[in-house]
C-alpha atoms as a PDB file:
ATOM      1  CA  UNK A   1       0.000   0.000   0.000  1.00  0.00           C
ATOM      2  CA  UNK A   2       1.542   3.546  -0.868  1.00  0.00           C
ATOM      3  CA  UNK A   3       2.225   6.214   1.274  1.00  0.00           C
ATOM      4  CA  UNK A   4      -0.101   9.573   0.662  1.00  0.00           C
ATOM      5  CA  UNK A   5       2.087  12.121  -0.233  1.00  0.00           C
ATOM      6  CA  UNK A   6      -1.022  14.064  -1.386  1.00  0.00           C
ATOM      7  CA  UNK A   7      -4.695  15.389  -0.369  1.00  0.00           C
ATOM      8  CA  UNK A   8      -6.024  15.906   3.818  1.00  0.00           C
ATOM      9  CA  UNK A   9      -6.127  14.073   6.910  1.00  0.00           C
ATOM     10  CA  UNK A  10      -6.985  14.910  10.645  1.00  0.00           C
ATOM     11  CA  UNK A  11      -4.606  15.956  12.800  1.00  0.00           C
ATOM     12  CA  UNK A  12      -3.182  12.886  15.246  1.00  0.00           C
ATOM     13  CA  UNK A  13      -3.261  15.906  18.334  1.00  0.00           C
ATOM     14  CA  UNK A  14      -6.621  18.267  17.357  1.00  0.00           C
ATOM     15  CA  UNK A  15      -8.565  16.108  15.032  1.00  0.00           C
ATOM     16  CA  UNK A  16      -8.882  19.363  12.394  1.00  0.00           C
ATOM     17  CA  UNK A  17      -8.444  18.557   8.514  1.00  0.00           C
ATOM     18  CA  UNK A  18      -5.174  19.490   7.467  1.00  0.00           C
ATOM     19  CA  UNK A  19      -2.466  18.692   3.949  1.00  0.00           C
ATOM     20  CA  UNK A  20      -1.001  15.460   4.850  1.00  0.00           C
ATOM     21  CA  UNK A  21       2.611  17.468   3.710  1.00  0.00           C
ATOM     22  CA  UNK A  22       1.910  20.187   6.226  1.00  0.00           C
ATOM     23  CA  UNK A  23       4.801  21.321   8.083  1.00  0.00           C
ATOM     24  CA  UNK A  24       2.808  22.420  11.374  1.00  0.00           C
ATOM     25  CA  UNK A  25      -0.776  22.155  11.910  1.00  0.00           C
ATOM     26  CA  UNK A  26      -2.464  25.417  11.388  1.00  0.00           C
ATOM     27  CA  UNK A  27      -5.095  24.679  14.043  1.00  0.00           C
ATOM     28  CA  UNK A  28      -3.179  23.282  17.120  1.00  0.00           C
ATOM     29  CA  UNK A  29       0.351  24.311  15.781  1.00  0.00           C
ATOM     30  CA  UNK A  30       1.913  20.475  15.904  1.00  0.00           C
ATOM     31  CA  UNK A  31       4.887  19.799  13.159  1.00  0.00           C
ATOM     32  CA  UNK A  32       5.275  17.648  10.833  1.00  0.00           C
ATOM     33  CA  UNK A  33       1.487  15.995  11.859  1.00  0.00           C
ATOM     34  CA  UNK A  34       1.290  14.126   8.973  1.00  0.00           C
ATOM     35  CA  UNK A  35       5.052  12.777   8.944  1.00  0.00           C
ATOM     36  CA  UNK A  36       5.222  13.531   5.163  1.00  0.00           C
ATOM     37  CA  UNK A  37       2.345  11.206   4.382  1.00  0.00           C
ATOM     38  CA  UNK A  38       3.049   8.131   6.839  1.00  0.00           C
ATOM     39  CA  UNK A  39       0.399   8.935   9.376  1.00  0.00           C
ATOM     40  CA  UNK A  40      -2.668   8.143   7.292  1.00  0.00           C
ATOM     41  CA  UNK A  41      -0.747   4.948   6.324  1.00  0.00           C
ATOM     42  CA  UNK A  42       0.069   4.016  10.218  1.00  0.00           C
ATOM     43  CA  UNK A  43      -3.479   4.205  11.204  1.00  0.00           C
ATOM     44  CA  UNK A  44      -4.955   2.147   8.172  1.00  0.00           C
ATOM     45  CA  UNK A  45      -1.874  -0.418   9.194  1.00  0.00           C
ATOM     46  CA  UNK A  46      -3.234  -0.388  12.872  1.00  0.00           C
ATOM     47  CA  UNK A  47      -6.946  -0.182  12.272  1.00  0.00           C
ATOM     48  CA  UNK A  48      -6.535  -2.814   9.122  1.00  0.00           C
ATOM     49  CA  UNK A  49      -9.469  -4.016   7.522  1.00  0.00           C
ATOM     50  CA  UNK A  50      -9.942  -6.905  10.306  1.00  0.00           C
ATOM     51  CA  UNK A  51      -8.992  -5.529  13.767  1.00  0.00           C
ATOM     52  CA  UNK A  52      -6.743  -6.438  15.762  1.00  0.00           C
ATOM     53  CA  UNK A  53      -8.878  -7.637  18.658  1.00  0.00           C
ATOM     54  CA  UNK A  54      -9.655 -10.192  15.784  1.00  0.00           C
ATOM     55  CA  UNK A  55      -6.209 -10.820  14.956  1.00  0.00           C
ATOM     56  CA  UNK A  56      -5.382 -12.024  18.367  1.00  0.00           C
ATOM     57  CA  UNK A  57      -8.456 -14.300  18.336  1.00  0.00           C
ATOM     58  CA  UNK A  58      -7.026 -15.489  14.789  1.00  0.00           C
ATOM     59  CA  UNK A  59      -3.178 -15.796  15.955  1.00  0.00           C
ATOM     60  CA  UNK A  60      -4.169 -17.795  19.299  1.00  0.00           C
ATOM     61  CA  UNK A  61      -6.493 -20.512  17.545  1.00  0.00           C
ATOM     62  CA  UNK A  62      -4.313 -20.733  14.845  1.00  0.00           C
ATOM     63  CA  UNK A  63      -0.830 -21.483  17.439  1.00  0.00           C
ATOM     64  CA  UNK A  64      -3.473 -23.787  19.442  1.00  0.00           C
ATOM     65  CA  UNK A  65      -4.290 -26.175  16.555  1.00  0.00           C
ATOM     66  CA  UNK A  66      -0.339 -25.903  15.537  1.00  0.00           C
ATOM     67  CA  UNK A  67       0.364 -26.744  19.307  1.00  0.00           C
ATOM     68  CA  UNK A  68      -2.062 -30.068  18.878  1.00  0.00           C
ATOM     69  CA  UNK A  69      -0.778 -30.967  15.408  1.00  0.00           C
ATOM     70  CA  UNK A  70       2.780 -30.645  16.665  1.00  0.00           C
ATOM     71  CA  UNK A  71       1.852 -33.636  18.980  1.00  0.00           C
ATOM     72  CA  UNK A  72      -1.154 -35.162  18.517  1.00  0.00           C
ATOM     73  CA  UNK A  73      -0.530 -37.763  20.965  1.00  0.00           C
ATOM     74  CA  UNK A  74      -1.263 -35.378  23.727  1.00  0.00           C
ATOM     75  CA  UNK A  75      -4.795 -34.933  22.249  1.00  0.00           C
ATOM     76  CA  UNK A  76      -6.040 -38.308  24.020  1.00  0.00           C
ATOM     77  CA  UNK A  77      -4.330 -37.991  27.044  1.00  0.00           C
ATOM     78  CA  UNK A  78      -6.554 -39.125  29.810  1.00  0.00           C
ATOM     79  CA  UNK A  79      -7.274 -35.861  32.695  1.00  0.00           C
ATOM     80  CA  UNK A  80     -10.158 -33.628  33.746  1.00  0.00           C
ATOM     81  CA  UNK A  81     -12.119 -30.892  31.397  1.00  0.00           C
ATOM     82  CA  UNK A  82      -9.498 -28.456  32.488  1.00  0.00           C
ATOM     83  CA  UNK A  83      -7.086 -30.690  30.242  1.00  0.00           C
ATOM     84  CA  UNK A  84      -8.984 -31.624  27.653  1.00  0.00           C
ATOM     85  CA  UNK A  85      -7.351 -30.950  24.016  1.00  0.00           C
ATOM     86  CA  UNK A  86      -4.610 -30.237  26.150  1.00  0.00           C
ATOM     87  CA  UNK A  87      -0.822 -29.455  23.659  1.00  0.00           C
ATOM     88  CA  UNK A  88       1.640 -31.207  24.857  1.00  0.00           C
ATOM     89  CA  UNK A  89       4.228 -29.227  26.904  1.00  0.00           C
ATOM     90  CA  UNK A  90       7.324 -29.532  24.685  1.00  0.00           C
ATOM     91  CA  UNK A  91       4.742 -28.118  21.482  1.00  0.00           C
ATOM     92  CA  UNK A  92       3.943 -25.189  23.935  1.00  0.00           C
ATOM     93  CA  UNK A  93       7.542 -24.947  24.678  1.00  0.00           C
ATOM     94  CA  UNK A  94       8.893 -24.819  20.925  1.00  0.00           C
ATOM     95  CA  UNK A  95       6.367 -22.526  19.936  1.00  0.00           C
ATOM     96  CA  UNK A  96       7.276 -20.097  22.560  1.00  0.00           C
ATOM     97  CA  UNK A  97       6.281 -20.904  26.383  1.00  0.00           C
ATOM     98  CA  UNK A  98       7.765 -18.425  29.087  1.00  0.00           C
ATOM     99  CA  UNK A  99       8.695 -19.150  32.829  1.00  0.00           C
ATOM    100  CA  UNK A 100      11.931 -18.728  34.543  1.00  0.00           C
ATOM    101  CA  UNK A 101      13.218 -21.903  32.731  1.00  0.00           C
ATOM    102  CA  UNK A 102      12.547 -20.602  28.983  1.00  0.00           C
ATOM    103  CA  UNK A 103      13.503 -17.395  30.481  1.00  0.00           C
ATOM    104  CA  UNK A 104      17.366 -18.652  32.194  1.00  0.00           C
ATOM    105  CA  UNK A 105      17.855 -20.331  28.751  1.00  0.00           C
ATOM    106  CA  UNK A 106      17.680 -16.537  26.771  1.00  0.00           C
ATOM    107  CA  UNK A 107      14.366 -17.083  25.144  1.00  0.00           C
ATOM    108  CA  UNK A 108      13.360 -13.638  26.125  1.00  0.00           C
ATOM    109  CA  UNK A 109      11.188 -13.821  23.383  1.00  0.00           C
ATOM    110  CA  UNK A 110       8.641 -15.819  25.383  1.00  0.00           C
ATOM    111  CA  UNK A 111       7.502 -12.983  26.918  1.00  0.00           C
ATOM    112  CA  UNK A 112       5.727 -12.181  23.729  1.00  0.00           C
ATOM    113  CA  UNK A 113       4.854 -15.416  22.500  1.00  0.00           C
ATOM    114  CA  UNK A 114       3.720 -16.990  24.910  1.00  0.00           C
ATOM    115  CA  UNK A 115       0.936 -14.422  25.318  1.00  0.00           C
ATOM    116  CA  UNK A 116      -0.626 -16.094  22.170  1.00  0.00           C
ATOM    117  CA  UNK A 117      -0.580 -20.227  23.370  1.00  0.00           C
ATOM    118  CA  UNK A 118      -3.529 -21.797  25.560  1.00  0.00           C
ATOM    119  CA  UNK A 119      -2.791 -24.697  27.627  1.00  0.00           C
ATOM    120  CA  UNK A 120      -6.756 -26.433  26.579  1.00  0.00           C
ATOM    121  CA  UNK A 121     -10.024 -25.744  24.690  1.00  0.00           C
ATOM    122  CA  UNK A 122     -11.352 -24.362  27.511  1.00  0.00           C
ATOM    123  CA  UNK A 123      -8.414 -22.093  28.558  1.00  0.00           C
ATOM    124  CA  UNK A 124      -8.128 -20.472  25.023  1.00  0.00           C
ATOM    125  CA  UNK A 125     -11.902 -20.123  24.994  1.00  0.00           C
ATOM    126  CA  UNK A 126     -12.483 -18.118  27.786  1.00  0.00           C
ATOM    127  CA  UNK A 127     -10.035 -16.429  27.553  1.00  0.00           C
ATOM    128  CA  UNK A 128     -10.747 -15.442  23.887  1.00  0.00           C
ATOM    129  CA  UNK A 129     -14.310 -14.633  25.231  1.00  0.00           C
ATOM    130  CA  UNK A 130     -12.921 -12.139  27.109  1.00  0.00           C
ATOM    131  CA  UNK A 131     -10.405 -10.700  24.461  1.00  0.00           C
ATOM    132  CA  UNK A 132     -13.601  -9.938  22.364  1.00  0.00           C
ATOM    133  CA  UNK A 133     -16.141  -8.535  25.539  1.00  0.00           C
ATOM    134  CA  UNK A 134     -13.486  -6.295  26.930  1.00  0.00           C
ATOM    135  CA  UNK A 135     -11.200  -5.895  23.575  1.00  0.00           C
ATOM    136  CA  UNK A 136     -13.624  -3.419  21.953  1.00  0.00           C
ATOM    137  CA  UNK A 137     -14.295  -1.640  24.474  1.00  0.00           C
ATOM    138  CA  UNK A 138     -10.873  -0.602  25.586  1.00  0.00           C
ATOM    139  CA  UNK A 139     -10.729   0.302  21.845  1.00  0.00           C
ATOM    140  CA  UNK A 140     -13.077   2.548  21.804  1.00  0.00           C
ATOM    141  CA  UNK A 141     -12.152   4.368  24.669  1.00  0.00           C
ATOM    142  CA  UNK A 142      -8.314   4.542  24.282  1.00  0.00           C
ATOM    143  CA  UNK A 143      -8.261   3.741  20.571  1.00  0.00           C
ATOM    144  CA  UNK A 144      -6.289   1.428  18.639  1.00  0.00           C
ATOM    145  CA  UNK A 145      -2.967   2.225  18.857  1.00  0.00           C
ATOM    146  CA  UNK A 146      -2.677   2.240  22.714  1.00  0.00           C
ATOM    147  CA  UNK A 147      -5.197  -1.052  22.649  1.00  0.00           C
ATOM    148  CA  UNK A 148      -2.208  -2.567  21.212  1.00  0.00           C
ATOM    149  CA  UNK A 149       0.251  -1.194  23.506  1.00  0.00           C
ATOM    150  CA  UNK A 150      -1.654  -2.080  26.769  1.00  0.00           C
ATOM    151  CA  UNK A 151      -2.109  -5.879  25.372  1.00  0.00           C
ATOM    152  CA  UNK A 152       1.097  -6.242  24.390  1.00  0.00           C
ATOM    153  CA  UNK A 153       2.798  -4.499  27.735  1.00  0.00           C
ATOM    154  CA  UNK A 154       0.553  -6.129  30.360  1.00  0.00           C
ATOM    155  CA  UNK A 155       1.413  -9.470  29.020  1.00  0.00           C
ATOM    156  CA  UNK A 156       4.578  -8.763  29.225  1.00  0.00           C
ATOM    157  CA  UNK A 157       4.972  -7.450  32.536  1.00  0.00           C
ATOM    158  CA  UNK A 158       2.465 -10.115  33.716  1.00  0.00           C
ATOM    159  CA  UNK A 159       4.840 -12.720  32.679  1.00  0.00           C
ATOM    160  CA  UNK A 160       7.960 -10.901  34.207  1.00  0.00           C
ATOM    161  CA  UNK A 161       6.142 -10.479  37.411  1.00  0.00           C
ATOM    162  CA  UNK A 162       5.690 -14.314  37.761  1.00  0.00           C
ATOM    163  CA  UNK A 163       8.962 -15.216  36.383  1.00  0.00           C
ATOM    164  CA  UNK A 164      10.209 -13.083  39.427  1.00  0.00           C
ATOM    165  CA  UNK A 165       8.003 -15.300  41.699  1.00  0.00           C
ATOM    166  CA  UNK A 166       9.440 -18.797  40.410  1.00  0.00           C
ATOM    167  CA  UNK A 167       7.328 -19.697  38.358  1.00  0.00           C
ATOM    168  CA  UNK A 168       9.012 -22.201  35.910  1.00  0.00           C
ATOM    169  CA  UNK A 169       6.274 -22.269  33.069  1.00  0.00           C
ATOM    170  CA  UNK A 170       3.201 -20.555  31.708  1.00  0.00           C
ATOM    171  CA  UNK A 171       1.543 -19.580  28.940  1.00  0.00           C
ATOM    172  CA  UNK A 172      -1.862 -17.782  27.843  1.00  0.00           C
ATOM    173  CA  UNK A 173      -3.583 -14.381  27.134  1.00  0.00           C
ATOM    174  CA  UNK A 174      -4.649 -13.524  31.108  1.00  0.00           C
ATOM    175  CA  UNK A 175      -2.279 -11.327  31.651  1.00  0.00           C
ATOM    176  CA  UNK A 176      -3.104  -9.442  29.024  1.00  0.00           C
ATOM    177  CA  UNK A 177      -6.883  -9.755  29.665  1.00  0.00           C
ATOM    178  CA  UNK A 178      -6.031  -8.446  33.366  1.00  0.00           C
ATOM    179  CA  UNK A 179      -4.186  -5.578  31.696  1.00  0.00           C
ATOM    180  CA  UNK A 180      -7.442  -4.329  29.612  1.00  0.00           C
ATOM    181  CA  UNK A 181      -9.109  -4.715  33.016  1.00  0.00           C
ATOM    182  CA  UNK A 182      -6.678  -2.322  34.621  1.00  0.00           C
ATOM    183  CA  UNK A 183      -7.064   0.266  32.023  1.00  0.00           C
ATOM    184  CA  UNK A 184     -10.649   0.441  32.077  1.00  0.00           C
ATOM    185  CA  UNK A 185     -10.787   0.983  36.267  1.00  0.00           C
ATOM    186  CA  UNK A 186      -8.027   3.445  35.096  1.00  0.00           C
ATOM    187  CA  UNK A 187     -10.227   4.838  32.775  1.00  0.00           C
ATOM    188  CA  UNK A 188     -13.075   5.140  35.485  1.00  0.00           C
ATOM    189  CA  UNK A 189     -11.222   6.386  38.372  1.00  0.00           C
ATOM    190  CA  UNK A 190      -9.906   8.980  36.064  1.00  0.00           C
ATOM    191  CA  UNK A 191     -13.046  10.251  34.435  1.00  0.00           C
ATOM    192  CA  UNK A 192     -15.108  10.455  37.250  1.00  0.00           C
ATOM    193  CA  UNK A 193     -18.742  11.157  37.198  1.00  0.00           C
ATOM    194  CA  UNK A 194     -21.633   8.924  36.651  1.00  0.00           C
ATOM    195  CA  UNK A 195     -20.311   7.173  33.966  1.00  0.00           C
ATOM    196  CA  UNK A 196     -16.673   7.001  35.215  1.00  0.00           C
ATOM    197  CA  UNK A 197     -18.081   5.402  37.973  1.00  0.00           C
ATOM    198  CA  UNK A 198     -20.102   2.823  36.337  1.00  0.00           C
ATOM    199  CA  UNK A 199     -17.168   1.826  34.462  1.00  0.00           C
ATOM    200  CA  UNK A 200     -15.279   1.735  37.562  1.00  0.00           C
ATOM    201  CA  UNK A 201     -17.861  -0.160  39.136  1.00  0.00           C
ATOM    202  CA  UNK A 202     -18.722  -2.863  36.550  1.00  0.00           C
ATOM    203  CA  UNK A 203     -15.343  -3.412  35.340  1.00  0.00           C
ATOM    204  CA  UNK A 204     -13.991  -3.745  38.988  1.00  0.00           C
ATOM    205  CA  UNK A 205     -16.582  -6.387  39.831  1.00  0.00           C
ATOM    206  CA  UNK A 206     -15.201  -8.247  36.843  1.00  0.00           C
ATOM    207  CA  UNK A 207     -11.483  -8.179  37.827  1.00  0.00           C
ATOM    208  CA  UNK A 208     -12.264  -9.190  41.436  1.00  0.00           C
ATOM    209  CA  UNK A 209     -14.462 -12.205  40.432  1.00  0.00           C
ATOM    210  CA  UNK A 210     -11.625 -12.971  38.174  1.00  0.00           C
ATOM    211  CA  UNK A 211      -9.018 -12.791  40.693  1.00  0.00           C
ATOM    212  CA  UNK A 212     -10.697 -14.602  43.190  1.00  0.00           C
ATOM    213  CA  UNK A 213     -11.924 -17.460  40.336  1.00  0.00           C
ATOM    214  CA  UNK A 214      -8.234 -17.685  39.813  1.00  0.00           C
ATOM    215  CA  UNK A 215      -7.196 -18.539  43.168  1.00  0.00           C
ATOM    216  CA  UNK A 216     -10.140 -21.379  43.173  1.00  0.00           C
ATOM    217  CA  UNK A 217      -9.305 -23.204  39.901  1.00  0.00           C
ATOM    218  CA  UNK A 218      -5.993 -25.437  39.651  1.00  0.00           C
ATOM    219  CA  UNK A 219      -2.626 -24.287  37.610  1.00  0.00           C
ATOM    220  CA  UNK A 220      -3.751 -20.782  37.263  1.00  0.00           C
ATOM    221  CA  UNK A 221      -0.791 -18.143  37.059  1.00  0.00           C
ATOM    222  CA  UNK A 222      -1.959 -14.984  39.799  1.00  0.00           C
ATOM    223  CA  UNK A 223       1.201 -13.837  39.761  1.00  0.00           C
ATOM    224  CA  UNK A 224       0.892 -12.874  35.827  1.00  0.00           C
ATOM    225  CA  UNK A 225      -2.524 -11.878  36.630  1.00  0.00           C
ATOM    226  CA  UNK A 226      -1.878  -9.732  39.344  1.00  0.00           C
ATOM    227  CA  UNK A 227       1.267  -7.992  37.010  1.00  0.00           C
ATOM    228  CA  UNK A 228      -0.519  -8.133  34.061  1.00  0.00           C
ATOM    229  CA  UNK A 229      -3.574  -5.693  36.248  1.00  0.00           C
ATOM    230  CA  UNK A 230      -0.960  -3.203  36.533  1.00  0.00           C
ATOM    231  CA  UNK A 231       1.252  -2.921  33.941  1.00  0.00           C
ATOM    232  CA  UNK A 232      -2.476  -1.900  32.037  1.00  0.00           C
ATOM    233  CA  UNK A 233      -3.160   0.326  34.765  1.00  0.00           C
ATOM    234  CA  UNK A 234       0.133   1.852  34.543  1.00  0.00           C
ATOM    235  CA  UNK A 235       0.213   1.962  30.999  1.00  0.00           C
ATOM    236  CA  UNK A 236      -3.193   3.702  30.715  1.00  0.00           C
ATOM    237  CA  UNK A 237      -2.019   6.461  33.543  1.00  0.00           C
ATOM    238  CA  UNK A 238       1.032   6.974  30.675  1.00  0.00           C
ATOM    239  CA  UNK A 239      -0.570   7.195  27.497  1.00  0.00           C
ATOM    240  CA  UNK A 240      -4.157   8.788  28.610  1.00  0.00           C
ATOM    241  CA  UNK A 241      -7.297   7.786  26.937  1.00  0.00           C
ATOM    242  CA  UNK A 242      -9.015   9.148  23.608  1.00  0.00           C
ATOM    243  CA  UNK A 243     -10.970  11.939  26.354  1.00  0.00           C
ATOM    244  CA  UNK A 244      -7.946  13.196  27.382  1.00  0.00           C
ATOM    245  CA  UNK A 245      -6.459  13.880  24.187  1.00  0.00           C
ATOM    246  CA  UNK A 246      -6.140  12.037  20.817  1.00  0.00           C
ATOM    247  CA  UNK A 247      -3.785   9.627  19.782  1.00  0.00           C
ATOM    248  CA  UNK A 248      -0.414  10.732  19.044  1.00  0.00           C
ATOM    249  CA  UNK A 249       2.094   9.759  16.212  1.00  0.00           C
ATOM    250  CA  UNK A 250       4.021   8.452  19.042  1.00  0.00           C
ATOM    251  CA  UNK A 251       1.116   6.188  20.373  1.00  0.00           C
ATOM    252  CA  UNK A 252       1.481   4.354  16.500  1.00  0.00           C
ATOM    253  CA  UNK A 253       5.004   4.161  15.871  1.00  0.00           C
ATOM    254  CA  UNK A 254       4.947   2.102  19.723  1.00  0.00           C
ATOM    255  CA  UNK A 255       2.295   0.239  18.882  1.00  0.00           C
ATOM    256  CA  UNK A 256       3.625  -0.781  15.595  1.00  0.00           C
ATOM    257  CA  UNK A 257       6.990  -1.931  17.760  1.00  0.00           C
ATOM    258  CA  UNK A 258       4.964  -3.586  19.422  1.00  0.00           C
ATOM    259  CA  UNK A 259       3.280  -5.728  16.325  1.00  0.00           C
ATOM    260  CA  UNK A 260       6.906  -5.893  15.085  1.00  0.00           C
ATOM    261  CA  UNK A 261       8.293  -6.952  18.192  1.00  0.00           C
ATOM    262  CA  UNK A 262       5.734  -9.878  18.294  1.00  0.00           C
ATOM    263  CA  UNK A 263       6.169 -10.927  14.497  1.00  0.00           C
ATOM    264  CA  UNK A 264       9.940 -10.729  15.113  1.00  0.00           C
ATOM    265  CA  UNK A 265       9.331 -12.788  18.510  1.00  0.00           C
ATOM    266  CA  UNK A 266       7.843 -15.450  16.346  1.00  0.00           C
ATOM    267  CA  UNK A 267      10.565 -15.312  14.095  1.00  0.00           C
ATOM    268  CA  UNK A 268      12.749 -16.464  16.556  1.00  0.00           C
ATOM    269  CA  UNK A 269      10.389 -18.772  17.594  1.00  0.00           C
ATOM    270  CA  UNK A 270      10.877 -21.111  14.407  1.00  0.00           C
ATOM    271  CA  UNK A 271      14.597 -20.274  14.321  1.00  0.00           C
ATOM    272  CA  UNK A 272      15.260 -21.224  17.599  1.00  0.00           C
ATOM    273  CA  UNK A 273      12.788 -24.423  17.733  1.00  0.00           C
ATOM    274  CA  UNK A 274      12.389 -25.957  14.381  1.00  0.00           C
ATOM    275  CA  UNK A 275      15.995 -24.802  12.117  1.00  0.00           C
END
């Protein structure tokens, strides 16, 4: 897809139509807004015609059935419903499992990966359930861009936080999950009023129940949880929501390190496990 070098866009800061070659935005006075025709281009990148709410759904069923495939023996291994179409672990651990052992062996890259594999059919689809009730939503309220970076840095700060606590191996899209959860009591606490507080209210209830659900059910990583709540709370605080002000040229380029990051994670994924 070409860049536009010619014609009008908004501005990433005041949201007023301006030449995508302006040098400084007339309205709000920001240079270079349109970062000689790359901005428009970023945003179509980010938004794409899918979503990527609906990417991560995609990526995460896709690594799940690769997971099985990879070992298909560990498909009729006898356990309970929490294990049922359970991968094997040394399929979850080629295709990028994290934990202080992946971790001491300098698969940093786990961090990332690992946010995308799901230990059973009933761990990737709840947790995909919630990926598309809360995905949106953040989306809407932060926009794309820092949707991106809050998934990407929660997970990754929820795995680091349990890595710090011993844990040897885990995988899945919690942390993450907990991270959206963060920013939207975030999002409430900051707003305020009526509706800051119903968001607050709601989206608290949801955390807690998760939280204490996770203490309840067997082989379930709180640790990465518990990080994953506030690295999205903490990322929120740092790059505001869409109320606060719009989404920045800064807010894409990180969030498209952050989709390169992964993609580059996964590179190193089939390097280091299958070449």
């Amino acid at each position: 897809m070409a860049e536009k070098r010619t014609g009008s866009m908004l501005c990433p800061d005041c949201g007023q139509i301006i030449s995508v070659n302006a040098e400084t935005c007339i309205h709000c006075g920001r240079k270079n807004p349109g970062m000689w025709g790359l901005t428009p281009l970023i945003r179509r990148w980010l938004g794409g015609a899918y979503g990527f709410v609906p990417a991560v759904i995609a990526v995460c069923v896709a690594l799940f059935v690769i997971c099985l495939m990879l070992d298909p023996s560990a498909i009729m291994r006898p356990g309970g419903m929490m294990s049922l179409l359970s991968p094997s672990m040394k399929s979850l651990y080629l295709l990028g499992g994290t934990g202080t052992f992946p971790l001491q062996q300098g698969r940093w890259w786990t961090l990332i990966t690992a946010i995308y594999l799901h230990g059973g059919i009933l761990h990737i689809f709840f947790n995909m359930l919630w990926v598309k009730q809360i995905g949106p939503t953040v989306e809407e309220f932060f926009g794309t861009s820092r949707l991106i970076l809050i998934f990407t840095v929660s997970g990754v700060v929820g795995f680091i936080v349990s890595s710090l606590f011993g844990v040897p191996f885990t995988i899945g899209a919690s942390g993450s999950i907990f991270g959206l959860l963060g920013a939207m009591v975030f999002y409430g606490r900051s707003r305020g009023g009526a509706f800051g507080a119903a968001v607050y209210r709601q989206i608290g209830q949801w955390a807690l129940i998760l939280f204490v659900l996770g203490f309840v059910m067997p082989g379930v990583n709180n640790w990465a949880h518990g990080g994953g709540f506030a690295g999205g709370y903490l990322t929120a605080m740092f790059v505001g929501y869409s109320e606060q002000r719009s989404e920045s040229f800064t807010h894409q380029i990180l969030a498209l390190g952050c989709v390169a990051l992964t993609a580059i994670s996964f590179v190193l994924v089939i390097w280091a496990g299958f070449l």
